[in-house]
C-alpha atoms as a PDB file:
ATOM      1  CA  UNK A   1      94.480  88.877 106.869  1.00  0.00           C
ATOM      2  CA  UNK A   2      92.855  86.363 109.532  1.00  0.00           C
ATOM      3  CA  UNK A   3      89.446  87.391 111.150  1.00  0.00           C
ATOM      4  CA  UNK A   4      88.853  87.032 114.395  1.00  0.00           C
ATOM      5  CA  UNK A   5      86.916  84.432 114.170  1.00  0.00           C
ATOM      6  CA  UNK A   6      89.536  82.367 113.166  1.00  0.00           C
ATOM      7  CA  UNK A   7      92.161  83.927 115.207  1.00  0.00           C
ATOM      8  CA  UNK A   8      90.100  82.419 118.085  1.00  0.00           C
ATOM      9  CA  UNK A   9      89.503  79.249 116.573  1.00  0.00           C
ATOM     10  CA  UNK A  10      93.405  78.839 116.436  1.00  0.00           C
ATOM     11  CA  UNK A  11      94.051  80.166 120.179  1.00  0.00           C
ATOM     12  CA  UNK A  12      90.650  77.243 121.128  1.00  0.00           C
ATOM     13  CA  UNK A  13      92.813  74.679 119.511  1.00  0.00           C
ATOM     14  CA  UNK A  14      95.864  76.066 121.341  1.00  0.00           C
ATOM     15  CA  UNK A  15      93.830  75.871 124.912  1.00  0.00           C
ATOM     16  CA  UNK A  16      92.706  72.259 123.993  1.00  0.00           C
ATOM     17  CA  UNK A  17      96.031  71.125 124.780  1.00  0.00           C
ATOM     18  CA  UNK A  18      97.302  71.151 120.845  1.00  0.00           C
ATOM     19  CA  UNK A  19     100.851  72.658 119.654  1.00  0.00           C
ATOM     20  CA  UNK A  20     101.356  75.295 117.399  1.00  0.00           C
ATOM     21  CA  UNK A  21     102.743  73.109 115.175  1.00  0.00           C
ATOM     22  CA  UNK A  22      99.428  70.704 115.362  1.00  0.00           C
ATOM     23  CA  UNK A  23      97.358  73.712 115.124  1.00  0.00           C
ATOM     24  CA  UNK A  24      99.432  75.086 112.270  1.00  0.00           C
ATOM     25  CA  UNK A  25      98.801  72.054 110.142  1.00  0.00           C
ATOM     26  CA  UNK A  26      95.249  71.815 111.486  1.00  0.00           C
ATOM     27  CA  UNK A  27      94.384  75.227 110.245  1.00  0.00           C
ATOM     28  CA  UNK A  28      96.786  75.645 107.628  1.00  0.00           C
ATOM     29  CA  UNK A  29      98.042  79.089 109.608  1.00  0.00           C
ATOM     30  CA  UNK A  30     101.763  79.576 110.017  1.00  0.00           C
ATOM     31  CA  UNK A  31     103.371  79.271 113.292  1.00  0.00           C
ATOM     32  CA  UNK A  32     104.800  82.623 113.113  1.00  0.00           C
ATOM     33  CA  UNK A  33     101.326  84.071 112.771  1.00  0.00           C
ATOM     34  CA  UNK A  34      99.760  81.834 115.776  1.00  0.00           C
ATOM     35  CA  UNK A  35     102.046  83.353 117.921  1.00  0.00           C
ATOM     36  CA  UNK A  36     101.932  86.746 117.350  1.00  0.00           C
ATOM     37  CA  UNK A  37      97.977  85.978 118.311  1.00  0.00           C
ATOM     38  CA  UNK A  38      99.071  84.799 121.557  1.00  0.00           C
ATOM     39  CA  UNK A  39     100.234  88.994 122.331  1.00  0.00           C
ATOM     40  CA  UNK A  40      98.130  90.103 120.429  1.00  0.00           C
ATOM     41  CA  UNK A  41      95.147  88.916 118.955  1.00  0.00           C
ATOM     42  CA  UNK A  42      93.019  91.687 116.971  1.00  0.00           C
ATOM     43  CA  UNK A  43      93.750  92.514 113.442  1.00  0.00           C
ATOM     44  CA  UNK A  44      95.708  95.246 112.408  1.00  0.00           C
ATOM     45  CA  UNK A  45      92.841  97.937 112.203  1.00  0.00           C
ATOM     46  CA  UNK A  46      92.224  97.637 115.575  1.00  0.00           C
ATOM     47  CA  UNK A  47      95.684  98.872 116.514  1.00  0.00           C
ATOM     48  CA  UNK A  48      95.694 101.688 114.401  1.00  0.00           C
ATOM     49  CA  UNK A  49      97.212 105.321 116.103  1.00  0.00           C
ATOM     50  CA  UNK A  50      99.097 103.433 118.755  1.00  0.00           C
ATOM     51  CA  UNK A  51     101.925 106.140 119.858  1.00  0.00           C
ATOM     52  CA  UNK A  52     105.934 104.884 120.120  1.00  0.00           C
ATOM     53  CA  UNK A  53     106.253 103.569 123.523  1.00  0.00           C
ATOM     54  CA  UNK A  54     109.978 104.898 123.619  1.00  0.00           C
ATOM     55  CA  UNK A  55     108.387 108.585 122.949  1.00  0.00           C
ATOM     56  CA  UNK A  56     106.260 109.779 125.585  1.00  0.00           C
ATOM     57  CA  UNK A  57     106.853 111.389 128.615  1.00  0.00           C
ATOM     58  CA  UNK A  58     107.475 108.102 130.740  1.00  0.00           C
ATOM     59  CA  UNK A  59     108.970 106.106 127.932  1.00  0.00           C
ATOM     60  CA  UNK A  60     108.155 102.611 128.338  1.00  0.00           C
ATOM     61  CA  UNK A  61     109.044  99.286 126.731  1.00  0.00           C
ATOM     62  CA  UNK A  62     107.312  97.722 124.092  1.00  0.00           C
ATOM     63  CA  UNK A  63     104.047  95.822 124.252  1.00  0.00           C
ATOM     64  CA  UNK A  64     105.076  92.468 123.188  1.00  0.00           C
ATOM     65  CA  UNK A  65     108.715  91.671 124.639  1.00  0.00           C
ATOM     66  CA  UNK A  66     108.747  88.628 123.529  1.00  0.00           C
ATOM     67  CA  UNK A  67     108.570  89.618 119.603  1.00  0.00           C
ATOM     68  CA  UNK A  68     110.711  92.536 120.430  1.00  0.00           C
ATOM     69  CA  UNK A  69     113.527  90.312 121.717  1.00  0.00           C
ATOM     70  CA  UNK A  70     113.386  88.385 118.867  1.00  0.00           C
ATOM     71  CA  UNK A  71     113.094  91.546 116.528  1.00  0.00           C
ATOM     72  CA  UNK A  72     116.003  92.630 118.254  1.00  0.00           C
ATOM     73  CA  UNK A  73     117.884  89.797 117.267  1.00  0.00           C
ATOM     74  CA  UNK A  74     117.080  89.838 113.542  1.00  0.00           C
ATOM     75  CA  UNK A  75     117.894  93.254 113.352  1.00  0.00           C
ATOM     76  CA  UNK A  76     121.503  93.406 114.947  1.00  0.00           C
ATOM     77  CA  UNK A  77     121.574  89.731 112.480  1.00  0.00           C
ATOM     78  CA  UNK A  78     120.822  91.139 109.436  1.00  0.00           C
ATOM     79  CA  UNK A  79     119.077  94.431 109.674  1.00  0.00           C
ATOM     80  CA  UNK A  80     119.506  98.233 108.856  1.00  0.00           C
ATOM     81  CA  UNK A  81     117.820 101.360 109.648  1.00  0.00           C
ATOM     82  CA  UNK A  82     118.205 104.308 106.809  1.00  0.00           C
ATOM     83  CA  UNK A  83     116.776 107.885 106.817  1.00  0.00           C
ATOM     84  CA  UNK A  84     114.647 108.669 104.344  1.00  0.00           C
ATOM     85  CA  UNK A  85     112.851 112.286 103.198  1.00  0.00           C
ATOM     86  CA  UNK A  86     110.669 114.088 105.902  1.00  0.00           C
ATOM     87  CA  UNK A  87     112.318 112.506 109.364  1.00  0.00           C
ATOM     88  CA  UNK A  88     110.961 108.749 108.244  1.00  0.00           C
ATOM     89  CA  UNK A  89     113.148 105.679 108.300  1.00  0.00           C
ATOM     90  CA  UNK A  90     112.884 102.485 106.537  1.00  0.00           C
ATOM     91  CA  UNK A  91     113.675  98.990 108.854  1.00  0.00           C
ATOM     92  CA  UNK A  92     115.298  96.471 106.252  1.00  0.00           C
ATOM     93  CA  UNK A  93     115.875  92.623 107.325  1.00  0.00           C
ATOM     94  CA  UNK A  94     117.531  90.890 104.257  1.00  0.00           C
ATOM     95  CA  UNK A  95     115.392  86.854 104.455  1.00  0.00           C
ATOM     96  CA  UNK A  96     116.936  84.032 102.333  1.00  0.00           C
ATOM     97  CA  UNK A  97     114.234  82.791  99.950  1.00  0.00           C
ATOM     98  CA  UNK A  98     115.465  79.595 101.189  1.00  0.00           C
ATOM     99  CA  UNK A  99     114.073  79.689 104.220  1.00  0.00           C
ATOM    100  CA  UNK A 100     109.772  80.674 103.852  1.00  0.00           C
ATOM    101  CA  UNK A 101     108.613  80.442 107.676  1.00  0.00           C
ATOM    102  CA  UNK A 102     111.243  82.846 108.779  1.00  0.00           C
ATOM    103  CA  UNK A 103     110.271  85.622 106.663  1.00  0.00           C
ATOM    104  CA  UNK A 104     106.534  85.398 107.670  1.00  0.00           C
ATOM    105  CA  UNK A 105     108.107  85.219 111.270  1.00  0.00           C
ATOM    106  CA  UNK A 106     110.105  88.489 110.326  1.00  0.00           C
ATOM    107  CA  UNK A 107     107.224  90.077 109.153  1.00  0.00           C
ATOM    108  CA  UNK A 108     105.312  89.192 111.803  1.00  0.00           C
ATOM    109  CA  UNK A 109     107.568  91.065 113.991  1.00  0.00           C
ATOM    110  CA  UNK A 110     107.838  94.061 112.619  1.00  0.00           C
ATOM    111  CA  UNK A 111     104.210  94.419 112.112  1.00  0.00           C
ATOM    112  CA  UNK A 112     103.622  93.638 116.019  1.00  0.00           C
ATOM    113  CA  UNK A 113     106.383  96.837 116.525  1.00  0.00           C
ATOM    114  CA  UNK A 114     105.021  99.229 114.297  1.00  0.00           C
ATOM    115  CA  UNK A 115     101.035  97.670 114.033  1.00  0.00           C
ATOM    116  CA  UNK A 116      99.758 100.887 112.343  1.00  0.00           C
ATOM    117  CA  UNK A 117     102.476 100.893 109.211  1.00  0.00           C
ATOM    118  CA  UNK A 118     102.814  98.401 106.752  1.00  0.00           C
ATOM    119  CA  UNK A 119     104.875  95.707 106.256  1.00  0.00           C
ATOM    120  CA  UNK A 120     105.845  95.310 103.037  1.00  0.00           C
ATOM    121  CA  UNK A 121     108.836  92.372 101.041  1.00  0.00           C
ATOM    122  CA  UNK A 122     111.274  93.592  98.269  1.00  0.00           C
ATOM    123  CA  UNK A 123     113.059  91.497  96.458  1.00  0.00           C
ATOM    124  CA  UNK A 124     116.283  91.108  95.554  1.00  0.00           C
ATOM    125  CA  UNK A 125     118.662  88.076  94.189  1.00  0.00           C
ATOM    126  CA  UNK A 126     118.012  85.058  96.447  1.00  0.00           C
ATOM    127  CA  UNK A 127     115.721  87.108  99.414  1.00  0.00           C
ATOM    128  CA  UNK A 128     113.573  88.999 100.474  1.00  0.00           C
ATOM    129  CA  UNK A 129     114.200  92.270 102.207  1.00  0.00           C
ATOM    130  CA  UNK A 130     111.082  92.809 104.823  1.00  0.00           C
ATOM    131  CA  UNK A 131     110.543  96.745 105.512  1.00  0.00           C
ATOM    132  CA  UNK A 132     108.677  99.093 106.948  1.00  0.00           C
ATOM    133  CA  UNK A 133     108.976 103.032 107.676  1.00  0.00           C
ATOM    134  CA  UNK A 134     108.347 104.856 110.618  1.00  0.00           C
ATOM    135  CA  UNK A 135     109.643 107.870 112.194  1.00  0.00           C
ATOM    136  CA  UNK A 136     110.067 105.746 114.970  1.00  0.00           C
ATOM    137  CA  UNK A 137     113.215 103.322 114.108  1.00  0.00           C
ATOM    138  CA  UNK A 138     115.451 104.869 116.059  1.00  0.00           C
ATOM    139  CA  UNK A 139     113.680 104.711 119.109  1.00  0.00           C
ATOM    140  CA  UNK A 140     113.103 101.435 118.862  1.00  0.00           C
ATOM    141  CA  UNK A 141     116.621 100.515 117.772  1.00  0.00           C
ATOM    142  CA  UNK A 142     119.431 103.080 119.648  1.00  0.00           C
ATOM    143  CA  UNK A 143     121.984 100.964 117.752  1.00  0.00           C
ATOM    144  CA  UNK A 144     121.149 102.521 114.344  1.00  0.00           C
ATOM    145  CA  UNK A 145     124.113 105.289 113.728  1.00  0.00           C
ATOM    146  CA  UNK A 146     125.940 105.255 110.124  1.00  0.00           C
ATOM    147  CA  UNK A 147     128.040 103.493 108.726  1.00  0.00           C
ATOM    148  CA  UNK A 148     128.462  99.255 109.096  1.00  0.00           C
ATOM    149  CA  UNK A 149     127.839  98.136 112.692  1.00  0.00           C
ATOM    150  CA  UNK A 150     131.307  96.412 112.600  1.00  0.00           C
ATOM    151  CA  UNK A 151     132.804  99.824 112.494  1.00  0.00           C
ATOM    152  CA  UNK A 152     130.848 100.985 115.763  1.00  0.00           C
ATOM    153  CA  UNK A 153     129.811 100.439 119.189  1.00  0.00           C
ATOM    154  CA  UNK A 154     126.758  97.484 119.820  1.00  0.00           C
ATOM    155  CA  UNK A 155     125.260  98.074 123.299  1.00  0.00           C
ATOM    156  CA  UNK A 156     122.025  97.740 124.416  1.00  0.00           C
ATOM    157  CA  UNK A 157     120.242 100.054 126.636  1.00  0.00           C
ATOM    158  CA  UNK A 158     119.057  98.915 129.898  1.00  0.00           C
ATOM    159  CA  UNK A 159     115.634  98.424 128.450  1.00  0.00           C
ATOM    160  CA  UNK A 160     116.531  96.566 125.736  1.00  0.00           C
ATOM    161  CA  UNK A 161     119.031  94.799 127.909  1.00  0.00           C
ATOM    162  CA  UNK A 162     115.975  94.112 130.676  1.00  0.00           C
ATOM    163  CA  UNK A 163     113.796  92.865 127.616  1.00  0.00           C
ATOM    164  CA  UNK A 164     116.729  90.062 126.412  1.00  0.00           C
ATOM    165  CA  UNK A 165     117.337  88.882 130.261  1.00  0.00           C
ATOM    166  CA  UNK A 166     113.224  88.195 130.446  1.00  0.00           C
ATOM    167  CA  UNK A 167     113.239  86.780 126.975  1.00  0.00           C
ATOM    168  CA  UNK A 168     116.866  85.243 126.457  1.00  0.00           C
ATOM    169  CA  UNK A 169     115.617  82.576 123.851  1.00  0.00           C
ATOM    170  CA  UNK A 170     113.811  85.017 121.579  1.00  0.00           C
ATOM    171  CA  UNK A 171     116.809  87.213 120.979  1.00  0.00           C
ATOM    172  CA  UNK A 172     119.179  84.002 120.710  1.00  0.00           C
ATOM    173  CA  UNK A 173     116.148  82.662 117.979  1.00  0.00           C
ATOM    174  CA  UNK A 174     116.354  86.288 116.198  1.00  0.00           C
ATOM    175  CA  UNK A 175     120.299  86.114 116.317  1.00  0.00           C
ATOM    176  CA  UNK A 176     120.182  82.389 114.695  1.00  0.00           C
ATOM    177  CA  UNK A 177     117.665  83.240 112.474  1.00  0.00           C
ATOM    178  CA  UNK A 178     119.473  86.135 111.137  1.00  0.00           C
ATOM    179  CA  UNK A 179     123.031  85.517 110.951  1.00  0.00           C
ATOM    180  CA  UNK A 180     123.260  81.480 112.170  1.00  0.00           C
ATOM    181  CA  UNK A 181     122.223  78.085 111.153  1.00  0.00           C
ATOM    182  CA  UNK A 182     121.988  74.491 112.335  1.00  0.00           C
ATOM    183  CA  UNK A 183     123.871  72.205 110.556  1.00  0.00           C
ATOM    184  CA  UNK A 184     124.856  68.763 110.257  1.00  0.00           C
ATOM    185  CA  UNK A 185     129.078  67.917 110.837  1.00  0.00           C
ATOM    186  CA  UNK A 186     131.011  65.054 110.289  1.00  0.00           C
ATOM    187  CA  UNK A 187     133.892  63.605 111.533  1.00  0.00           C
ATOM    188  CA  UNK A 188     135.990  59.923 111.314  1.00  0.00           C
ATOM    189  CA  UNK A 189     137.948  58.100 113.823  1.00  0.00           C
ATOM    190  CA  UNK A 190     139.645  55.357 114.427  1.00  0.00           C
ATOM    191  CA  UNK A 191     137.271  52.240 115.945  1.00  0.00           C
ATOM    192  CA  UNK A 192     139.073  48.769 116.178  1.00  0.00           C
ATOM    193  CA  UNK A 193     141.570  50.036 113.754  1.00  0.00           C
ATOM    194  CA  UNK A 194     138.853  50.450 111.265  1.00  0.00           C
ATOM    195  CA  UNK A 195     138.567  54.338 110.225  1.00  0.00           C
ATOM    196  CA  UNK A 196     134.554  55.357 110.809  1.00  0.00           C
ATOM    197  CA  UNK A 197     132.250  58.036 109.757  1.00  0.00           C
ATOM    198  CA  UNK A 198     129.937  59.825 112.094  1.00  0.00           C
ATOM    199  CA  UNK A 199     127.774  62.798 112.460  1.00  0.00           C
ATOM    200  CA  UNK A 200     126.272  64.957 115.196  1.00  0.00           C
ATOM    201  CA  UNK A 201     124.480  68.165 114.634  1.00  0.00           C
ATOM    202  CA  UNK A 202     125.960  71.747 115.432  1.00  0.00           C
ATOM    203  CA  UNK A 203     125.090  75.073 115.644  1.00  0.00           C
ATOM    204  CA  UNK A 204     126.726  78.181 113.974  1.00  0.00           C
ATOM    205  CA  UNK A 205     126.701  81.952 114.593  1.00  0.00           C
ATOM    206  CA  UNK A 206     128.795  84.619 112.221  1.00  0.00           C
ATOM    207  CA  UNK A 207     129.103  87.593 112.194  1.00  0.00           C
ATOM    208  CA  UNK A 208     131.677  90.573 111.945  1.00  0.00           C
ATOM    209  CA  UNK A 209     131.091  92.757 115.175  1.00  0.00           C
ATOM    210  CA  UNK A 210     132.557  91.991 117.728  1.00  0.00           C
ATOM    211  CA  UNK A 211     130.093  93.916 119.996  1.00  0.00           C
ATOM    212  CA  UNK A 212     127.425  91.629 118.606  1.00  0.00           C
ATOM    213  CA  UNK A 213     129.100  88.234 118.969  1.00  0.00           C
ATOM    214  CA  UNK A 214     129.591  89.246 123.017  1.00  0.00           C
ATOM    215  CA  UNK A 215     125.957  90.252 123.021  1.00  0.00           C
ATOM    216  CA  UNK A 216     124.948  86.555 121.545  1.00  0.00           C
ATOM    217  CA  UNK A 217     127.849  84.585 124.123  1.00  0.00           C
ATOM    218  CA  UNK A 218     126.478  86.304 126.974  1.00  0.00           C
ATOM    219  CA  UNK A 219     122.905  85.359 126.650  1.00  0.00           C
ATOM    220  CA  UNK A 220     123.845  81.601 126.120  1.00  0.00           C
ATOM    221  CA  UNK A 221     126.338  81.873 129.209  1.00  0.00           C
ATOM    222  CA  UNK A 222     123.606  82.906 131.027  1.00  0.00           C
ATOM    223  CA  UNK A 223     121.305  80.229 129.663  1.00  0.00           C
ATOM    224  CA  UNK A 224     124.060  77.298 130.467  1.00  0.00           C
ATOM    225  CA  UNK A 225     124.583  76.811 126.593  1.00  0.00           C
ATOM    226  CA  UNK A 226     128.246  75.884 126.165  1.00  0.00           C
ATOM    227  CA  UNK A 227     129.860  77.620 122.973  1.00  0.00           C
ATOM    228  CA  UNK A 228     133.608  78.073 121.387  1.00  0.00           C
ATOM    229  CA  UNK A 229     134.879  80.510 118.745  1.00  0.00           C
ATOM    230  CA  UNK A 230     136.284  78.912 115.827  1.00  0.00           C
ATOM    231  CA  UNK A 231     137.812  81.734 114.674  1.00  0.00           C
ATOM    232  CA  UNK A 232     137.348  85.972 115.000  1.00  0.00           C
ATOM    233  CA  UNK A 233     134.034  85.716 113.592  1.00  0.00           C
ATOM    234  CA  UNK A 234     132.384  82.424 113.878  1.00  0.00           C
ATOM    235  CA  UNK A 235     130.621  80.889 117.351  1.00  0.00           C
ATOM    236  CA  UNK A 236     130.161  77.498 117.494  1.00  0.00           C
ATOM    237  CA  UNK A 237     127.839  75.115 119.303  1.00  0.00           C
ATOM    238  CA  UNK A 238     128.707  71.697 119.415  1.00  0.00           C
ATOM    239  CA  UNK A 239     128.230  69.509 123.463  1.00  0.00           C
ATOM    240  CA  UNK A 240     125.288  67.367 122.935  1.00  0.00           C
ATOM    241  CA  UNK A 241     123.575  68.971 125.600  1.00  0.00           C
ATOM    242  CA  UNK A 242     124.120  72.373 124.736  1.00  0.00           C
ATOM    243  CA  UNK A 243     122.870  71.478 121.305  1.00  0.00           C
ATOM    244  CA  UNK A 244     119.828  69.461 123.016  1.00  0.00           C
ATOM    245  CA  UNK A 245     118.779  72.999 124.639  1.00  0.00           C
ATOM    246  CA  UNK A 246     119.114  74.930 121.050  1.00  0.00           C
ATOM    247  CA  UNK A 247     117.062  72.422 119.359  1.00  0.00           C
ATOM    248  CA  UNK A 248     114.570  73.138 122.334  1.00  0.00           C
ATOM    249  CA  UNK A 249     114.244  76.991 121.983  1.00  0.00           C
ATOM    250  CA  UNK A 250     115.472  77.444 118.404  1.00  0.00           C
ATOM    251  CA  UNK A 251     115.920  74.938 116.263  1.00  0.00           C
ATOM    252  CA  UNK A 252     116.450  74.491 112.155  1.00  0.00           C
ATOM    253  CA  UNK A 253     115.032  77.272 109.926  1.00  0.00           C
ATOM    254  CA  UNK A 254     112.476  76.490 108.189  1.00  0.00           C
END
């Protein structure tokens, strides 16, 4: 837990004209958590008793869009909602140990949803599983129903659907993040008869729903990001400048 002290020590360095990656390794403060400061900047205790924005009588949409777009993306990725005892649901979002700075970015998420429950990691063979419970899931997520989400409808509501349109690169991040990776290909060819080796980075995004996959295309068709399936499952980015604009806005995990 920061103080606010150095919360706004970080955001100074941030108006000074430094990145959060400068700041980050000025301060030793991860990136994730810099920019949950920038929608919100208090600690935790100061958010305590906030209500679900999805429950009152004018339901509105969450706070932070931004995180929630991104959220959004994890979850449909590689997220589950599951009742528990007493009308309270646990958010799970499986995090390869591989890959540190995404699950404090996943945490940081969920805490900015749900800033008055806690955020806890569980682990399990080769990740981390970051949850929380609330009675409030569901709201949050209309997508949660039972069974695999491969067996059911993915749609978004028209908030949600408003919320990925304002913040198209969050949700593609989220998406990446959770079920997608950069990688580097390789492929030879035939230069002055002479056979040759060469590489050129690529993005991938897999997963089984079909619902989900159309959800991801859609968002990069509307962000001029050319893409190809490879096969029933797998999306592929490959045109240098399509890549160019991924390595912009998303980027390798890290």
């Amino acid at each position: 837990m920061y103080d606010l002290e150095t919360r706004r020590h970080a955001l100074d360095l941030l108006d000074q004209g430094l990145s959060q990656n400068a700041v980050s390794k000025q301060t030793g403060i991860s990136r994730a958590a810099i920019r949950s400061w920038l929608v919100r900047m208090e600690p935790l205790e100061y958010a305590r008793g906030r209500d679900c924005p999805r429950c009152g009588d004018t339901p509105s949409p969450p706070e932070a869009p931004a995180s929630y777009s991104y959220l959004l993306g994890l979850y449909l990725g590689d997220g589950c909602i599951s009742a528990s005892k007493r009308g309270v649901y646990s958010l799970r979002i499986a995090c390869a140990d591989a890959w540190p700075g995404l699950i404090d970015a996943c945490v940081e998420a969920v805490q900015i949803a749900r800033p008055a429950n806690k955020v806890c990691l569980v682990s399990s063979p080769g990740c981390q599983y970051v949850t929380c419970f609330s009675k409030h899931w569901p709201c949050l997520f209309p997508q949660h129903g039972p069974g695999k989400k491969h067996h059911r409808k993915i749609a978004l509501a028209e908030w949600q659907q408003a919320i990925v349109d304002a913040h198209p690169w969050d949700f593609i991040r989220g998406l990446i993040h959770s079920d997608g990776c950069r990688i580097t290909n390789w492929a030879t060819r035939l230069v002055r008869s002479e056979r040759r080796r060469y590489e050129y980075p690529r993005y991938f995004f897999t997963n089984l729903s079909a619902d989900i996959l159309c959800l991801y295309t859609d968002t990069l068709d509307k962000l001029g990001v050319e893409w190809k399936h490879t096969n029933g499952k797998n999306i592929s980015v490959a045109r240098r400048a399509s890549v160019a604009l991924m390595d912009a806005h998303v980027g390798p995990k890290c």
